[in-house]
Protein backbone atom coordinates (compact mmCIF):
# COMPACT_ATOMS: atom_id res chain seq x y z
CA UNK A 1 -33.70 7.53 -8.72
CA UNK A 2 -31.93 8.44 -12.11
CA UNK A 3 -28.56 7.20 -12.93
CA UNK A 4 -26.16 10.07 -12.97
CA UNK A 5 -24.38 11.01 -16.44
CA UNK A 6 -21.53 10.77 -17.78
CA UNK A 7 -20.49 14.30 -17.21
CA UNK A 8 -21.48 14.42 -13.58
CA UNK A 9 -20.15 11.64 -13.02
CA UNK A 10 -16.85 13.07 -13.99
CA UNK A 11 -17.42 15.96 -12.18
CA UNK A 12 -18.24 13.75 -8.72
CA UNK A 13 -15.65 11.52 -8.98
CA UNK A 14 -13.15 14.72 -9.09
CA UNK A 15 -15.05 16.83 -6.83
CA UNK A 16 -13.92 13.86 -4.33
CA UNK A 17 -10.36 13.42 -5.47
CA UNK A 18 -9.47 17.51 -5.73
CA UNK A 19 -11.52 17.99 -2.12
CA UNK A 20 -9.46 15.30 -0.81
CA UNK A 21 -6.23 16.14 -1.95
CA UNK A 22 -6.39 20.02 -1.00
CA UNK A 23 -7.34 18.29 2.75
CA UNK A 24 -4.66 15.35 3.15
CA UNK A 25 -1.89 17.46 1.21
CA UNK A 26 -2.46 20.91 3.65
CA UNK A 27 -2.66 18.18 6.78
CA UNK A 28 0.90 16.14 5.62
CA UNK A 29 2.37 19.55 4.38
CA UNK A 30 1.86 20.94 8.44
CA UNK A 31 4.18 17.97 9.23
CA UNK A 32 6.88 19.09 6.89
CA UNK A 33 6.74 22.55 7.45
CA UNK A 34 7.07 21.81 11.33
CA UNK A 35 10.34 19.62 10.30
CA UNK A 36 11.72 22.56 7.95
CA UNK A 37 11.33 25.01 10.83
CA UNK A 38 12.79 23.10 13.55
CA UNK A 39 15.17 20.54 12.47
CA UNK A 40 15.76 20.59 8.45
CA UNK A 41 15.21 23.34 6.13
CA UNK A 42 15.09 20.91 3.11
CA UNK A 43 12.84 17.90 4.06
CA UNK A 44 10.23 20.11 1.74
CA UNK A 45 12.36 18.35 -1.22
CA UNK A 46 10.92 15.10 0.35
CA UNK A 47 7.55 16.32 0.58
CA UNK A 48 7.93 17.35 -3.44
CA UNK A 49 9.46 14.16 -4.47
CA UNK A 50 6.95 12.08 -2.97
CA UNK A 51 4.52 14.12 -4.80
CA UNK A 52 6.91 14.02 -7.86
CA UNK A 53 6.72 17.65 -7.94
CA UNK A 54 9.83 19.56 -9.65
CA UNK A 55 11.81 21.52 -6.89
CA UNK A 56 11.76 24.65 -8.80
CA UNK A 57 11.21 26.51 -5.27
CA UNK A 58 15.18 26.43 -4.17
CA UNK A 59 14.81 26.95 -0.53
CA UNK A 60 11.79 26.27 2.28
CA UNK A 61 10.51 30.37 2.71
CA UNK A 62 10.22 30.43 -1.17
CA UNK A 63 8.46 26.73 -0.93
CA UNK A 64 6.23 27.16 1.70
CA UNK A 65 4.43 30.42 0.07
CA UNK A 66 5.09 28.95 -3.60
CA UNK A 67 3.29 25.20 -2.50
CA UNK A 68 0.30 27.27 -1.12
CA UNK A 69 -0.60 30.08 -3.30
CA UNK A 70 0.94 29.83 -6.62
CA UNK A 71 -2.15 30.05 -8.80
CA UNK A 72 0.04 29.27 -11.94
CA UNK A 73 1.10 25.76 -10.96
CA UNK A 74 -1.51 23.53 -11.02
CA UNK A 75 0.06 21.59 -8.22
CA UNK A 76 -0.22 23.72 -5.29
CA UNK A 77 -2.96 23.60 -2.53
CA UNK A 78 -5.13 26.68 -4.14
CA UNK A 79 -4.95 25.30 -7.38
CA UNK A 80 -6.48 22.29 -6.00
CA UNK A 81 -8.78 24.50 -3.95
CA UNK A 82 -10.14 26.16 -7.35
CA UNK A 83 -10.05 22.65 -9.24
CA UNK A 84 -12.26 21.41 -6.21
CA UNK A 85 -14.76 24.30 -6.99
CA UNK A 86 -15.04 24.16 -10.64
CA UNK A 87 -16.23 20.47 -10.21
CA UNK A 88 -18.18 21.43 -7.78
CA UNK A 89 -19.80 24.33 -9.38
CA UNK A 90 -20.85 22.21 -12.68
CA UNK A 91 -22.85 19.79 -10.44
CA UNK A 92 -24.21 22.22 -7.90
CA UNK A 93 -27.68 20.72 -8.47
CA UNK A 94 -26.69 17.70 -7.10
CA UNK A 95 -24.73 17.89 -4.58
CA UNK A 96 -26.48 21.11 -3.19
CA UNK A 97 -25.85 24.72 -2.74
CA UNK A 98 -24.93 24.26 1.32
CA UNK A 99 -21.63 22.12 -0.12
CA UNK A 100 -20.75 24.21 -3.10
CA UNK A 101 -20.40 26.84 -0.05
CA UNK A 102 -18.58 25.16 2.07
CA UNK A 103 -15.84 24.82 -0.47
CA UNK A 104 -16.08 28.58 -1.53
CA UNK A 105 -15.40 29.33 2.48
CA UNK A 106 -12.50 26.91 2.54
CA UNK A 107 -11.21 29.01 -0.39
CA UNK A 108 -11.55 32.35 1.06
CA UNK A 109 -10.87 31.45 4.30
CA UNK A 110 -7.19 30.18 2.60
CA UNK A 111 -6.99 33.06 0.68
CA UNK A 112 -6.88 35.37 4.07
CA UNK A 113 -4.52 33.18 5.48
CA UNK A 114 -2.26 34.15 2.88
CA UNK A 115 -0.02 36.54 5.17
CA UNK A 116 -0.64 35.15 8.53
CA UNK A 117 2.40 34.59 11.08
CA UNK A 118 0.71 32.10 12.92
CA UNK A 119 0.53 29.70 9.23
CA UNK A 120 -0.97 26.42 10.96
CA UNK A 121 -3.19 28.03 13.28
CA UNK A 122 -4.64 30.59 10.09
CA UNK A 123 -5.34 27.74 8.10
CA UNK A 124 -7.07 25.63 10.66
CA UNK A 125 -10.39 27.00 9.17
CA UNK A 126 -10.08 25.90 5.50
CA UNK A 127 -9.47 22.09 7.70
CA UNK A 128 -13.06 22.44 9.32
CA UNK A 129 -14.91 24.12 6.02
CA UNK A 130 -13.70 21.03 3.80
CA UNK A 131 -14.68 18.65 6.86
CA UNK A 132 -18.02 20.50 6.87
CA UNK A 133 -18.31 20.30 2.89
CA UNK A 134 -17.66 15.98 3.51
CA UNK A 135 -20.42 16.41 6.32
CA UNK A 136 -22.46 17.68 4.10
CA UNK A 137 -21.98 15.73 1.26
CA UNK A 138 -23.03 12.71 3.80
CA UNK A 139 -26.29 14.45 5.12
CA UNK A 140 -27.62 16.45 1.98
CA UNK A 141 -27.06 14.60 -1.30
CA UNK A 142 -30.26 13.10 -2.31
CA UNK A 143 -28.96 10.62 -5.07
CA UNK A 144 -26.98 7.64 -3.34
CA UNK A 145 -25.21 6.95 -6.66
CA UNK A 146 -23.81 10.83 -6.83
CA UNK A 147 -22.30 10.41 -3.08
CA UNK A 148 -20.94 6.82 -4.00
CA UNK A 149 -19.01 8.54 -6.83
CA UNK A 150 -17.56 11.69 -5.07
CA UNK A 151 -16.68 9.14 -2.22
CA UNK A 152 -14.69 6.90 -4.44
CA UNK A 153 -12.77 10.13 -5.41
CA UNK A 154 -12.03 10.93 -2.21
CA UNK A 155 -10.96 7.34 -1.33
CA UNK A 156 -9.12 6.68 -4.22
CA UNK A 157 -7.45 9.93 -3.48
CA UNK A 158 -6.64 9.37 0.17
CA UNK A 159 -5.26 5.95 -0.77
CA UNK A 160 -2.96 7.76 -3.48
CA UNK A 161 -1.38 10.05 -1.25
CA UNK A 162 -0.93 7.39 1.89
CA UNK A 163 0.96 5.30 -0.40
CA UNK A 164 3.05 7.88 -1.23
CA UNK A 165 3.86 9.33 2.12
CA UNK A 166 4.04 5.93 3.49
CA UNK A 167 1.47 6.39 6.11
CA UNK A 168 1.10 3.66 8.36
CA UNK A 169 -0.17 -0.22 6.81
CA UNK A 170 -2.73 -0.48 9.50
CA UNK A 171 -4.52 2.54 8.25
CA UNK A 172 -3.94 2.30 4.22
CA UNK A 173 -5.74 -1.08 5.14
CA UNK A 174 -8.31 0.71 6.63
CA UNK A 175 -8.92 3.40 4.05
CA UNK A 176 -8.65 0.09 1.59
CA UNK A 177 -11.74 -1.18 3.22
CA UNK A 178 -13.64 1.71 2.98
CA UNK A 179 -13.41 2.16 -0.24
CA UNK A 180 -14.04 -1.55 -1.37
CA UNK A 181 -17.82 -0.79 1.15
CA UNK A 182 -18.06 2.11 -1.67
CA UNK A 183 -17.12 0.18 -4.57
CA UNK A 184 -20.04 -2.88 -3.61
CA UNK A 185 -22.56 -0.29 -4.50
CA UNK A 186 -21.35 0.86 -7.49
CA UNK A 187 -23.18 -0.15 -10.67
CA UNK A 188 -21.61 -2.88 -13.01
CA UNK A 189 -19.10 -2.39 -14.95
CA UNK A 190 -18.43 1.10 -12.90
CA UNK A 191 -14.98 0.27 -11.73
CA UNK A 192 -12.15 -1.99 -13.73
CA UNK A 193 -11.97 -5.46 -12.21
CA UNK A 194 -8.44 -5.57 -13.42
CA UNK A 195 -6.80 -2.67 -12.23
CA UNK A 196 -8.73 -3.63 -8.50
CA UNK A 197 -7.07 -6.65 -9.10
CA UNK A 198 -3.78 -5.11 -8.84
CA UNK A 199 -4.56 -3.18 -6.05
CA UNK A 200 -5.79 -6.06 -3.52
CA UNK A 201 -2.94 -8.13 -4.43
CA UNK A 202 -0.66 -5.73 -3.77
CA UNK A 203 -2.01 -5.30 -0.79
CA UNK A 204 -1.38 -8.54 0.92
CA UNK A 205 1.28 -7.70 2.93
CA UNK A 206 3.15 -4.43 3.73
CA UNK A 207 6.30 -5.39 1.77
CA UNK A 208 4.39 -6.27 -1.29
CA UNK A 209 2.65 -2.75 -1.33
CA UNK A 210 5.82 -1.03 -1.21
CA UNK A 211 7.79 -3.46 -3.63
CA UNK A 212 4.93 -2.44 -6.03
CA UNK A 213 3.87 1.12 -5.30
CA UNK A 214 4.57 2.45 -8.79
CA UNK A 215 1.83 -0.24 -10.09
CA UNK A 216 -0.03 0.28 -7.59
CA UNK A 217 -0.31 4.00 -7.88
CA UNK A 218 -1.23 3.18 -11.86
CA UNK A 219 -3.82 0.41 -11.10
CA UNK A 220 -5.59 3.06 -7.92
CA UNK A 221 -5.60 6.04 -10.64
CA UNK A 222 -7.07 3.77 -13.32
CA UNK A 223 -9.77 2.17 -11.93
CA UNK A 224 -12.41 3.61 -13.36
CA UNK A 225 -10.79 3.45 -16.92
CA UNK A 226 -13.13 1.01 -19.51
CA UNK A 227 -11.99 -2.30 -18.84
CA UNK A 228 -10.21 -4.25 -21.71
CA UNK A 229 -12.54 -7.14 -23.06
């Protein structure tokens, strides 16, 4: 088995973190949307500012259209759809044509969602197709090294956007330990010993985590940066 380049490696690693984010942020966004509709039309500004997204929306109809489908802003769910695909599309030949699909479903099944009444139930589908894409990224890729690095994306990611919604210790922990299974079969000198550092001391305790989350949020997104000598 080869080692995987440079460029795919890229490629993977982002495939992982832009498939991951289009499925946590669409799940967490559900919640807030529920919370808009029933009890507080602007808990969407928490959603953006834990996101540290602008509020250049002004109210929640204008938000919950805006956050989905602008294609302009490259922080809105199919933005993050599209960036999924491009990195997808570049390594097609490894990661297989059955995955490359799944993610072009999840994108057109969002895209007919786009004037649905029933919103959560409409988008339901692009939930399953990015599950299916993960399912097959488990089952089809051939090089263990290529699904190592799209699942430290995804982990990485995950871990990124539970810290910042504050998602329960017990399961950041959880998603921690996943990722440090991933990260023992990386190759050397793969992932920055310092920045990981960071992260598991951090870590220790609940309190610590959130006394720290602006390092920590640095140290998780830099982890595969060169490491100093």
């Amino acid at each position: 088995m080869g080692t995987i380049s440079v460029e795919y490696s890229s490629n993977l690693y982002w495939l992982g973190r832009y498939a991951e984010r289009a499925y946590t942020t669409l799940n967490t966004f559900f919640i807030y949307h529920d919370v808009t509709l029933d009890k507080n039309k602007d808990s969407y500004k928490e959603f953006l500012d834990r996101l540290e997204i602008e509020d250049k929306y002004g109210n929640s109809r204008r938000f919950i259209q805006g956050y989905l489908h602008d294609d302009a802003d490259c922080f809105t769910i199919s933005s993050t759809l599209r960036f999924a695909h491009d990195n997808a599309l570049v390594c097609r030949n490894v990661i297989g044509s059955e995955a490359l699909a799944y993610i072009q479903l999840a994108i057109d099944s969002f895209h007919s969602s786009r004037d649905a009444k029933k919103l959560r139930l409409s988008l339901m589908p692009v939930i399953d197709y990015l599950l299916a894409f993960w399912g097959s990224i488990d089952d089809k890729i051939a090089s263990g090294e290529a699904r190592t690095i799209v699942k430290c994306g995804k982990l990485i990611e995950r871990l990124d956007l539970y810290f910042r919604f504050s998602y329960d210790y017990k399961l950041i922990n959880s998603e921690y330990e996943k990722l440090c299974h991933v990260l023992a079969r990386v190759r050397k000198g793969f992932c920055n010993a310092q920045h990981l550092a960071v992260v598991v001391e951090a870590l220790a305790t609940e309190e610590s985590y959130k006394a720290r989350i602006e390092e920590v949020l640095e140290s998780l997104n830099r982890l595969f940066e060169e490491q100093a000598a």
